[in-house]
C-alpha atoms as a PDB file:
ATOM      1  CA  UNK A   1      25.755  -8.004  55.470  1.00  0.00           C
ATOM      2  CA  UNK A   2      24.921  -7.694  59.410  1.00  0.00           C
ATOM      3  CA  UNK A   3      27.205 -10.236  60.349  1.00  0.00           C
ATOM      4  CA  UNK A   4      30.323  -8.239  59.116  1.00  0.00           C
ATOM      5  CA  UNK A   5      28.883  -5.220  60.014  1.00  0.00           C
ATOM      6  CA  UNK A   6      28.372  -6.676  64.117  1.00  0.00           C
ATOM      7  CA  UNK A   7      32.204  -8.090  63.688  1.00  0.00           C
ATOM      8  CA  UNK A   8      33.299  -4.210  62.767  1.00  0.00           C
ATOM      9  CA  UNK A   9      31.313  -2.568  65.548  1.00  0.00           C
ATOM     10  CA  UNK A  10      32.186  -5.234  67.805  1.00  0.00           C
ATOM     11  CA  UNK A  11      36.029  -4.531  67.259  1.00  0.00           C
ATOM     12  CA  UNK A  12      35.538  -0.726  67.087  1.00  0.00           C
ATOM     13  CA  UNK A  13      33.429   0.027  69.417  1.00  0.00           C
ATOM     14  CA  UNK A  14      33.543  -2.918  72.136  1.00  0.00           C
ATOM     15  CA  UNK A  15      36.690  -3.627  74.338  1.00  0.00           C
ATOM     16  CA  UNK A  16      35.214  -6.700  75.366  1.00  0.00           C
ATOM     17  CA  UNK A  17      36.766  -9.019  73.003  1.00  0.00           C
ATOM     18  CA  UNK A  18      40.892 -10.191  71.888  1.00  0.00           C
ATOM     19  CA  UNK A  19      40.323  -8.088  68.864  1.00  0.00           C
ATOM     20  CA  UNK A  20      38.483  -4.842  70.254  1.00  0.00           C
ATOM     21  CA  UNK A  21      41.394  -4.606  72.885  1.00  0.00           C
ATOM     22  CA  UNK A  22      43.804  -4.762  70.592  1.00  0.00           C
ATOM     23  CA  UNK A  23      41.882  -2.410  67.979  1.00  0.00           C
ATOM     24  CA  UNK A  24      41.949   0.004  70.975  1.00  0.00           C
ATOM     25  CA  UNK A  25      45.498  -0.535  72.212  1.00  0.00           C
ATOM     26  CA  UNK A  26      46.869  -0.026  68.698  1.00  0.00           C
ATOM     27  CA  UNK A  27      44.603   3.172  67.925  1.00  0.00           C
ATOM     28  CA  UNK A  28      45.989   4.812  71.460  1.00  0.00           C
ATOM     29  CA  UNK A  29      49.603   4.290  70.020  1.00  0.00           C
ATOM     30  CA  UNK A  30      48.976   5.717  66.750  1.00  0.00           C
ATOM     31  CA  UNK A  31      47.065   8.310  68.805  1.00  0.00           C
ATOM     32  CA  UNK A  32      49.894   9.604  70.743  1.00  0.00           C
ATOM     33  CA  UNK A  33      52.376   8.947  68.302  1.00  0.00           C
ATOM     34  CA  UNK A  34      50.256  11.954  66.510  1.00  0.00           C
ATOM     35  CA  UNK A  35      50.610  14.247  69.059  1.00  0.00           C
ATOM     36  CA  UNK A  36      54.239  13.795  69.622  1.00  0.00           C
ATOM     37  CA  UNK A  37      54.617  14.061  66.005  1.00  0.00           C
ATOM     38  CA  UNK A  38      52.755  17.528  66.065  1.00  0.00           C
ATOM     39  CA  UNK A  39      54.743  18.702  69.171  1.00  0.00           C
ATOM     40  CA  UNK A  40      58.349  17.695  67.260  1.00  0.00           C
ATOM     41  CA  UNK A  41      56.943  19.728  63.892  1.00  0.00           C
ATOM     42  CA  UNK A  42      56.425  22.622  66.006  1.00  0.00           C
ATOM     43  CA  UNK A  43      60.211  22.901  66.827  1.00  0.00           C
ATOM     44  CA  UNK A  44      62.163  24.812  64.665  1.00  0.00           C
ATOM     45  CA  UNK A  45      65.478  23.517  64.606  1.00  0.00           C
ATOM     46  CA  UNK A  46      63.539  19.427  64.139  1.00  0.00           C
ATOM     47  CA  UNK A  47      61.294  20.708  61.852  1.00  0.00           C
ATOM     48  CA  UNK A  48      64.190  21.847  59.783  1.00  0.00           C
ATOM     49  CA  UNK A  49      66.049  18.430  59.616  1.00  0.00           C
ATOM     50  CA  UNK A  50      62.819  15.955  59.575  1.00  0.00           C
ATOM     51  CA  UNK A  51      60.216  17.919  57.841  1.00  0.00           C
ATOM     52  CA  UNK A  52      59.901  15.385  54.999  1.00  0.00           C
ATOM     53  CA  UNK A  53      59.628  12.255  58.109  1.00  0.00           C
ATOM     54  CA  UNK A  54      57.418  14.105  59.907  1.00  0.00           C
ATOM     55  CA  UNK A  55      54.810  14.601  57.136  1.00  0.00           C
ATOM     56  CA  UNK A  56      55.118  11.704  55.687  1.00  0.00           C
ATOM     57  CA  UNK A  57      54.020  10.438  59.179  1.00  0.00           C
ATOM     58  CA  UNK A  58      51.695  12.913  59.730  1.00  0.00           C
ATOM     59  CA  UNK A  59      49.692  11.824  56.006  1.00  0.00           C
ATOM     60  CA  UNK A  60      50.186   8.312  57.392  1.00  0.00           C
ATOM     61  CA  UNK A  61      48.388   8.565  60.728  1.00  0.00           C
ATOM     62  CA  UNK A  62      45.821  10.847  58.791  1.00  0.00           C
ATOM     63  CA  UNK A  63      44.557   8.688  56.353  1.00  0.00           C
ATOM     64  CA  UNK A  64      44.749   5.525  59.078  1.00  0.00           C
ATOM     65  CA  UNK A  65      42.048   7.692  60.945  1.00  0.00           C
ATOM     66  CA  UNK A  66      40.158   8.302  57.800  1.00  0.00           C
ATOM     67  CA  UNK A  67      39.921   5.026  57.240  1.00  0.00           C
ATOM     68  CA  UNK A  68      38.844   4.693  61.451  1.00  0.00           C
ATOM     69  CA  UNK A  69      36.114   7.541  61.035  1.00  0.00           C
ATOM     70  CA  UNK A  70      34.178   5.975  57.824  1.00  0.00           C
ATOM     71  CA  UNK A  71      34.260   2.264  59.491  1.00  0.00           C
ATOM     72  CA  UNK A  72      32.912   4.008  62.631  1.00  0.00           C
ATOM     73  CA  UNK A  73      30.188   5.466  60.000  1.00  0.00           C
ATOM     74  CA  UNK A  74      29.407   2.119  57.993  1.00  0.00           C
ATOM     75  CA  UNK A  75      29.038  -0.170  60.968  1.00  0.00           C
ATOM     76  CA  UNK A  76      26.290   1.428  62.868  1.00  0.00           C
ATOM     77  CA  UNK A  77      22.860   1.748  61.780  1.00  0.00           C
ATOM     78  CA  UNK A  78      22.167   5.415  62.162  1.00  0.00           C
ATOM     79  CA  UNK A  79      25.786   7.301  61.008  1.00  0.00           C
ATOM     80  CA  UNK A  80      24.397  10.370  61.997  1.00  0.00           C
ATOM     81  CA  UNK A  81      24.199   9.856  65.853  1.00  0.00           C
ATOM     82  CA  UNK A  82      28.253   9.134  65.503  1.00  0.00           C
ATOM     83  CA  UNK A  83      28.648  12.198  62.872  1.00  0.00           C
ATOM     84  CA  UNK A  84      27.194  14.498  65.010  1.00  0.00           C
ATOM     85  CA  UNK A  85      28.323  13.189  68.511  1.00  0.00           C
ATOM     86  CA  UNK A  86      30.946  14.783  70.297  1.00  0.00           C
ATOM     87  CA  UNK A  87      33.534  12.101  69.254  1.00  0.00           C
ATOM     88  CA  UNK A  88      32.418  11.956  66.058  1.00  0.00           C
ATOM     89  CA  UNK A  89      33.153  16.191  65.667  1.00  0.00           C
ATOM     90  CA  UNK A  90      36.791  15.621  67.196  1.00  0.00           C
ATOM     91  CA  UNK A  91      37.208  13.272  65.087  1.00  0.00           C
ATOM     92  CA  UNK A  92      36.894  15.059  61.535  1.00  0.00           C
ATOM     93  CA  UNK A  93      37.872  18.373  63.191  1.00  0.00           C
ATOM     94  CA  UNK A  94      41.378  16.548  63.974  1.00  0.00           C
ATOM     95  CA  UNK A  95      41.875  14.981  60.416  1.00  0.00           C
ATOM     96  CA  UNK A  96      40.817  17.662  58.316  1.00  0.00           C
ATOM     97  CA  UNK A  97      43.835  20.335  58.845  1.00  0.00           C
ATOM     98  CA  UNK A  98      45.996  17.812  56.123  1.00  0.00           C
ATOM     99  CA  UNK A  99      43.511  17.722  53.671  1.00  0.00           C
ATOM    100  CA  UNK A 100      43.258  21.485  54.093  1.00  0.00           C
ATOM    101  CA  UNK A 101      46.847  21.755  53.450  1.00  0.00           C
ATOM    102  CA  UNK A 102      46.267  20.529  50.107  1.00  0.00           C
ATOM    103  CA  UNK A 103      43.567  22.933  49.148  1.00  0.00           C
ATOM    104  CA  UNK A 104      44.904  26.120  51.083  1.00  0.00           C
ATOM    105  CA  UNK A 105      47.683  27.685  51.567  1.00  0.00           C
ATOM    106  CA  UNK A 106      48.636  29.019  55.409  1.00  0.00           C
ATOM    107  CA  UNK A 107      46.687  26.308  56.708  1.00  0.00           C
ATOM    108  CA  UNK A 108      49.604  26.129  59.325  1.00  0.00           C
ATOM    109  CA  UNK A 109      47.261  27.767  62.593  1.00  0.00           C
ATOM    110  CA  UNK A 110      45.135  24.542  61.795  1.00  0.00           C
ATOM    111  CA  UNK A 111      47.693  22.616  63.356  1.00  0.00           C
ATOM    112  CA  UNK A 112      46.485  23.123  67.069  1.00  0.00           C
ATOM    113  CA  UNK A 113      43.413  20.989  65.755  1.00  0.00           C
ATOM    114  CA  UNK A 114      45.315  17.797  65.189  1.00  0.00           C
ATOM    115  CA  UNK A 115      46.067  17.774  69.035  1.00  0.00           C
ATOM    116  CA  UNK A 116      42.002  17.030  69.868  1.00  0.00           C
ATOM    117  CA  UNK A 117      43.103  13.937  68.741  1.00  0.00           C
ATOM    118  CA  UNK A 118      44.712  13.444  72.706  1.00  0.00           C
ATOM    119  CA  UNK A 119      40.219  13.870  73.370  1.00  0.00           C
ATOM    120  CA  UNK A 120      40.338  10.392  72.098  1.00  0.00           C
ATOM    121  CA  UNK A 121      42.301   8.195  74.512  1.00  0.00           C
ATOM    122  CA  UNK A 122      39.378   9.318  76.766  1.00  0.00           C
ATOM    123  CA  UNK A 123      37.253   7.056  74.552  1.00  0.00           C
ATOM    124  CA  UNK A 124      39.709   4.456  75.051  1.00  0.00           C
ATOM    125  CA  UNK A 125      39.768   4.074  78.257  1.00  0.00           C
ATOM    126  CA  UNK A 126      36.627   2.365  78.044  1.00  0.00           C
ATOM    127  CA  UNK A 127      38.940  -1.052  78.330  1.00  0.00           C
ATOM    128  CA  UNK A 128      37.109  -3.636  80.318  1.00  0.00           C
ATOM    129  CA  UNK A 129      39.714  -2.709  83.065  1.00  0.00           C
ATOM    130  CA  UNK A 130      38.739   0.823  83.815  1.00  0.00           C
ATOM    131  CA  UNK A 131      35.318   0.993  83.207  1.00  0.00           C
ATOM    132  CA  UNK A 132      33.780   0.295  86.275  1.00  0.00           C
ATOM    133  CA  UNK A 133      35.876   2.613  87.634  1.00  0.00           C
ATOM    134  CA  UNK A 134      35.147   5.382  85.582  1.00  0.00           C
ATOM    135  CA  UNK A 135      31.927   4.503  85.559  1.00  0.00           C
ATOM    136  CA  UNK A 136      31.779   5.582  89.358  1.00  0.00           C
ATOM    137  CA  UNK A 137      33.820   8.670  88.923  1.00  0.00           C
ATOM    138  CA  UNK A 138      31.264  10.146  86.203  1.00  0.00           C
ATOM    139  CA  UNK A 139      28.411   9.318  88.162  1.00  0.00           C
ATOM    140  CA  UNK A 140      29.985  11.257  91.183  1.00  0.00           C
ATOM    141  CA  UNK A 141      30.494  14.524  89.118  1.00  0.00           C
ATOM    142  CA  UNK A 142      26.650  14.232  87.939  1.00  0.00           C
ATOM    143  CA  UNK A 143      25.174  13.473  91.577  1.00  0.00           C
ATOM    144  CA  UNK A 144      27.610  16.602  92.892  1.00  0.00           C
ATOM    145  CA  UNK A 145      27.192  18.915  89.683  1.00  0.00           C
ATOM    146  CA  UNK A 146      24.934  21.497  91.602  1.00  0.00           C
ATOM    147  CA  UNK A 147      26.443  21.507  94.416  1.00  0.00           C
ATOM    148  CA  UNK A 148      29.737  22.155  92.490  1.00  0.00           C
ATOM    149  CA  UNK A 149      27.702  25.023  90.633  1.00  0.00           C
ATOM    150  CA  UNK A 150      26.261  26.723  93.910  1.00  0.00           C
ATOM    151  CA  UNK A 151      29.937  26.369  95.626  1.00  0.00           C
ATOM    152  CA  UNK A 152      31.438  28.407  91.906  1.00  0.00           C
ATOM    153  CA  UNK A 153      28.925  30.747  91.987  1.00  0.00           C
ATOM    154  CA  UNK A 154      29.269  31.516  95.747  1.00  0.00           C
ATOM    155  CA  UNK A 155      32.982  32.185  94.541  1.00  0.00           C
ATOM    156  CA  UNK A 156      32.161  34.985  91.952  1.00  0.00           C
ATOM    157  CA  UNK A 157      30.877  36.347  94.709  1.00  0.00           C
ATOM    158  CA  UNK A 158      33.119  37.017  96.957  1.00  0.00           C
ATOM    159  CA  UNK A 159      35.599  37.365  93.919  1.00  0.00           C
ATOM    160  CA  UNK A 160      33.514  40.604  92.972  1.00  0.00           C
ATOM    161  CA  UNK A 161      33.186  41.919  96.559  1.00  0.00           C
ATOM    162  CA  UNK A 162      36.675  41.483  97.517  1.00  0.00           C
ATOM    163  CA  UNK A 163      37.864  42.691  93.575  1.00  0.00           C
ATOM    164  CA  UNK A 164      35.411  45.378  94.743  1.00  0.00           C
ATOM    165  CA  UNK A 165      36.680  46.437  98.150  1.00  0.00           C
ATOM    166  CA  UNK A 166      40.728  46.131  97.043  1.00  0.00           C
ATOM    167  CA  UNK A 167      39.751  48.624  94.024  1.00  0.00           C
ATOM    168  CA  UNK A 168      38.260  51.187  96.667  1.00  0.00           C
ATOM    169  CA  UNK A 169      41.314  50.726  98.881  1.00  0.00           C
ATOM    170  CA  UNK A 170      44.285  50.521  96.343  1.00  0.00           C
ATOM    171  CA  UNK A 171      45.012  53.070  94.179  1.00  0.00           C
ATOM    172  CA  UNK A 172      45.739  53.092  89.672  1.00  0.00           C
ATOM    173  CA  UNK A 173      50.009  53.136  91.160  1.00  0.00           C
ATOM    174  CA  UNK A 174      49.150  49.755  92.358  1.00  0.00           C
ATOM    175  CA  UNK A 175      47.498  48.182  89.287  1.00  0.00           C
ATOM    176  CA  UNK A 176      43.972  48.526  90.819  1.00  0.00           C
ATOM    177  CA  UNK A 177      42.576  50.824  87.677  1.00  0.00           C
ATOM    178  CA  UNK A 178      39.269  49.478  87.079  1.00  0.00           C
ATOM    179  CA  UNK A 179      37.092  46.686  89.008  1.00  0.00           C
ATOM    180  CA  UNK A 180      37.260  44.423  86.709  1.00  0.00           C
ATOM    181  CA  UNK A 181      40.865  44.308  87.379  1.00  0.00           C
ATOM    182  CA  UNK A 182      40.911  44.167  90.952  1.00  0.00           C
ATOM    183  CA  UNK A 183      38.616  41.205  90.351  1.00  0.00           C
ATOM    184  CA  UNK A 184      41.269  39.427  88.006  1.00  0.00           C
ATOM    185  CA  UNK A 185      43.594  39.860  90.825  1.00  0.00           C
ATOM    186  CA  UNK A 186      41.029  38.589  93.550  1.00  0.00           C
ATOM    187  CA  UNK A 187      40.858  35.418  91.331  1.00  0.00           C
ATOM    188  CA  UNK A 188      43.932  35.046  90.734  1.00  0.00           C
ATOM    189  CA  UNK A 189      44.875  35.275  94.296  1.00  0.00           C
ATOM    190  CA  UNK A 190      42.171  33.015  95.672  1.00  0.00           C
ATOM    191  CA  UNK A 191      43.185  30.471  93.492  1.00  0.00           C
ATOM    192  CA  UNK A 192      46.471  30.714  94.880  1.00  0.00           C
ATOM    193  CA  UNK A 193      47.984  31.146  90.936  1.00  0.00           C
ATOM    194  CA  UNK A 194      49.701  34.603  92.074  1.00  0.00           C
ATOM    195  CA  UNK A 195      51.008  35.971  89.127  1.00  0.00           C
ATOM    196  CA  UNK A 196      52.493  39.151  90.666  1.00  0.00           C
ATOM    197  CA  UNK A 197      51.408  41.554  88.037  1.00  0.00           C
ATOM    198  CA  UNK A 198      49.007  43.016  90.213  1.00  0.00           C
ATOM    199  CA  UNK A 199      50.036  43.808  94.200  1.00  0.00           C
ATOM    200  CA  UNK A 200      48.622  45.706  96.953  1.00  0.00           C
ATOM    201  CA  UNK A 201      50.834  48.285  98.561  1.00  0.00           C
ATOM    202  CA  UNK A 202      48.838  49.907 101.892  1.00  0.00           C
ATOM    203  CA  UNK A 203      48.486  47.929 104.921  1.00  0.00           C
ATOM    204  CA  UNK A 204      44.705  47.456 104.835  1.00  0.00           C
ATOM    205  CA  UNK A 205      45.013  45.994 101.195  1.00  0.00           C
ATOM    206  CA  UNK A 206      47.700  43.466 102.526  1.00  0.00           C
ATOM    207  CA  UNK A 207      45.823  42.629 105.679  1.00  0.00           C
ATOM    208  CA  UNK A 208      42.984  41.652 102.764  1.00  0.00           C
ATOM    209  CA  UNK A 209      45.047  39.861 100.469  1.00  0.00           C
ATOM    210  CA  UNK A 210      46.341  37.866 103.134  1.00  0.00           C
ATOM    211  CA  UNK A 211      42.827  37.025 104.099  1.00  0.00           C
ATOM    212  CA  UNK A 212      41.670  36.140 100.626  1.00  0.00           C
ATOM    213  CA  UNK A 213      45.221  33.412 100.297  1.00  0.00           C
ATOM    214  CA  UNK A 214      43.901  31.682 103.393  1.00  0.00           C
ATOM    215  CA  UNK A 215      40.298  31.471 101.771  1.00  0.00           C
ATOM    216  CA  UNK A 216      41.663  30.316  99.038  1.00  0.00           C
ATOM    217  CA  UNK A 217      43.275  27.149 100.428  1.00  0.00           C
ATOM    218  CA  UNK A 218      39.672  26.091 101.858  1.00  0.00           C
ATOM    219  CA  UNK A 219      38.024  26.883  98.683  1.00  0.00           C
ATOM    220  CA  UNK A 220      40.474  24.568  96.581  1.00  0.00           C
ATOM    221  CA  UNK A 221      39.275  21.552  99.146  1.00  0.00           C
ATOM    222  CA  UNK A 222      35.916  22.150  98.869  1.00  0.00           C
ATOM    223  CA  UNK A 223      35.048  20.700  95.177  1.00  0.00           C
ATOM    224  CA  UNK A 224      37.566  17.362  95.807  1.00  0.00           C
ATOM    225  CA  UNK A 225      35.736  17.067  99.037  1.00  0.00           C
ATOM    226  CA  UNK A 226      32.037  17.126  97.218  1.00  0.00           C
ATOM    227  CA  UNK A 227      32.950  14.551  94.609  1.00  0.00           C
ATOM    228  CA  UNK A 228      34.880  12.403  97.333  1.00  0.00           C
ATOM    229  CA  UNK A 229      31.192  12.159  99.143  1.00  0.00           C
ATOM    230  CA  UNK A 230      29.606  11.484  96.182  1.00  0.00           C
ATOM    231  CA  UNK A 231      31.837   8.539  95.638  1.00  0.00           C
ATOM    232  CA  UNK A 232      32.123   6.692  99.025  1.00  0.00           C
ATOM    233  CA  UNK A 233      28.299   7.093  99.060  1.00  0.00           C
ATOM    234  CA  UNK A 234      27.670   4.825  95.662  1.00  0.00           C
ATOM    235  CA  UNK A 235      27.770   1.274  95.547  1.00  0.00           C
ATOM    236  CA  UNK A 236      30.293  -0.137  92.047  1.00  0.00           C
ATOM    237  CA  UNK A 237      28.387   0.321  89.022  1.00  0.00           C
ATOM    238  CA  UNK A 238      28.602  -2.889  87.029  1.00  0.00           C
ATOM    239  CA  UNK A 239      28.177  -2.207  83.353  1.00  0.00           C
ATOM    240  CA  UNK A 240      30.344  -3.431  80.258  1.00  0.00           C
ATOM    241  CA  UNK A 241      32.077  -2.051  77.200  1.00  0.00           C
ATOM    242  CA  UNK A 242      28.711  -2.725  74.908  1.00  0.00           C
ATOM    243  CA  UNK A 243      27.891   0.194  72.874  1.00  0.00           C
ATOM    244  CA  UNK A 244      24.290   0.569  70.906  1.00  0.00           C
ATOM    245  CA  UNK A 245      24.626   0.460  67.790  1.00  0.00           C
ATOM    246  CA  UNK A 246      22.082   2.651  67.305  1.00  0.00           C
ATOM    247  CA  UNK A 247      22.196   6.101  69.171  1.00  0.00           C
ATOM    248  CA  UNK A 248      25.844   4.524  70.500  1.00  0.00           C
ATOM    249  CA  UNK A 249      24.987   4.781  74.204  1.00  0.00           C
ATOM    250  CA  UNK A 250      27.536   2.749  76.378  1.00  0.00           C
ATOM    251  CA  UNK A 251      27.503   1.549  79.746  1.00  0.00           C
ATOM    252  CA  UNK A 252      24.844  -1.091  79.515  1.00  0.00           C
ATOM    253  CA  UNK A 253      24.808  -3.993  81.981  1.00  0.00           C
ATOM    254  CA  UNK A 254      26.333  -7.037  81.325  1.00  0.00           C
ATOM    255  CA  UNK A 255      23.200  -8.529  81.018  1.00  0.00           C
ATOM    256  CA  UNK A 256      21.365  -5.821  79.183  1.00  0.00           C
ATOM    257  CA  UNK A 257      19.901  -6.840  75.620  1.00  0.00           C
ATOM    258  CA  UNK A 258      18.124  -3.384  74.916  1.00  0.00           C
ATOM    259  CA  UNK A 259      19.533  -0.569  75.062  1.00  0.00           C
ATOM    260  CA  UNK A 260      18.193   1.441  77.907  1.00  0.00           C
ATOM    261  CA  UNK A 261      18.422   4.434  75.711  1.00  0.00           C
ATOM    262  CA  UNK A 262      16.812   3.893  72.821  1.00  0.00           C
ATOM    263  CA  UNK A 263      15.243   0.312  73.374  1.00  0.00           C
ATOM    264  CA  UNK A 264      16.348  -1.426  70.369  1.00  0.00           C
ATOM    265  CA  UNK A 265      18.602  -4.402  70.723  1.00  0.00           C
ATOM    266  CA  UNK A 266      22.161  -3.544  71.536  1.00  0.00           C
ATOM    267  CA  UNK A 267      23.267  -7.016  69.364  1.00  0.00           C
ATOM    268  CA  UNK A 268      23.094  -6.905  65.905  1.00  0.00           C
ATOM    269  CA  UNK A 269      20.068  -9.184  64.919  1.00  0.00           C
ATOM    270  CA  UNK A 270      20.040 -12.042  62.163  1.00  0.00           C
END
């Protein structure tokens, strides 16, 4: 019983092996086969011609991840921690909309939900490969999350004293009716989106936009430049694909035989 049970988490969860590569080179094919699938249905003038192709596909690639999401279930020891996980929610959330179609009619909005299924070549990318790699990248957006959070907040700021200060200058003919749309605008222009819906017309109001565009190039620098330090300040993390099969924490070091999680043993035991 465990020693099919370790083979199945050991292909579906590891990418360590012939056979868990493969597992997750196949599954990222049938993964974005799915969305391209979704994005032809949405056409009109395809939809029209290949309806029947494209959900006969569609049932296809929905009952192959069925059949992924209750060996996910069976081969680790507490299903719940995978149920409940974030994975495990995309998961069902991105199957269920064809069994809905079944039981309800105008199910068609549910569609959007079948592209989460793109969240899952994130999972995926755990190939032996890339993993140290992003290993280091997600430990630079932890170490720099506050400082990431102080630098946004600083933003509002000056998004609400500048949104602020263009309302009192402006007037309603220019699209400055309320303060919170002059702040829209002072977002959008600090960000350097410029829509043009909104525009100031008097002198002082340009002189202040034009300010706010040069901020906004030095605030776009500032959140690449945190993580960047973050990064050339770590050693390489060196971890593996292993994944407990317990509470499913990854990223345990080659050498690890409990989980540094949970503590129980991240090999099936005999």
């Amino acid at each position: 019983m465990k020693k099919w049970r370790h083979r199945l988490h050991e292909i579906i969860y590891e990418a360590d092996t012939p056979e868990g590569k493969l597992f997750d080179i196949l599954l990222l094919v049938v993964i974005l086969l799915s969305v391209l699938f979704v994005a032809l249905e949405s056409v009109s003038s395809i939809d029209a011609v290949y309806h029947h192709y494209l959900n006969t596909a569609e049932w296809i690639i929905t009952l192959v991840f069925s059949i992924e999401y209750l060996l996910r279930i069976i081969c680790i020891t507490k299903p719940t921690k995978y149920i409940f996980s974030f994975y495990g929610i995309i998961d069902l959330l991105s199957t269920l909309p064809m069994y809905l179609s079944l039981l309800f009619i105008g199910t068609h909005s549910l569609v959007a939900l079948k592209a989460l299924r793109l969240l899952r070549v994130f999972r995926i990318l755990k190939l032996t490969k890339y993993i140290s790699e992003s290993n280091q990248l997600l430990f630079a957006l932890r170490k720099s999350r506050r400082k990431i959070s102080v630098f946004i907040f600083g933003v509002l700021i000056l998004c609400i004293i500048f949104g602020t200060l263009m309302y009192l200058i402006e007037d309603e003919a220019s699209g400055f009716t309320s303060i919170p749309r002059s702040i829209y605008w002072c977002i959008v222009t600090l960000t350097t989106v410029g829509y043009g819906d909104i525009a100031p017309q008097t002198p002082i109001g340009q002189l202040v936009a034009s300010l706010i565009m040069i901020l906004g190039y030095g605030i776009i620098a500032v959140p690449t430049g945190i993580v960047t330090a973050e990064m050339t300040r770590q050693n390489p993390i060196d971890s593996n694909t292993q994944v407990c099969p317990h509470c499913l924490t990854q990223f345990h070091s080659p050498k690890a035989t409990y989980c540094y999680k949970c503590g129980e043993p991240i090999h099936y035991v005999n």
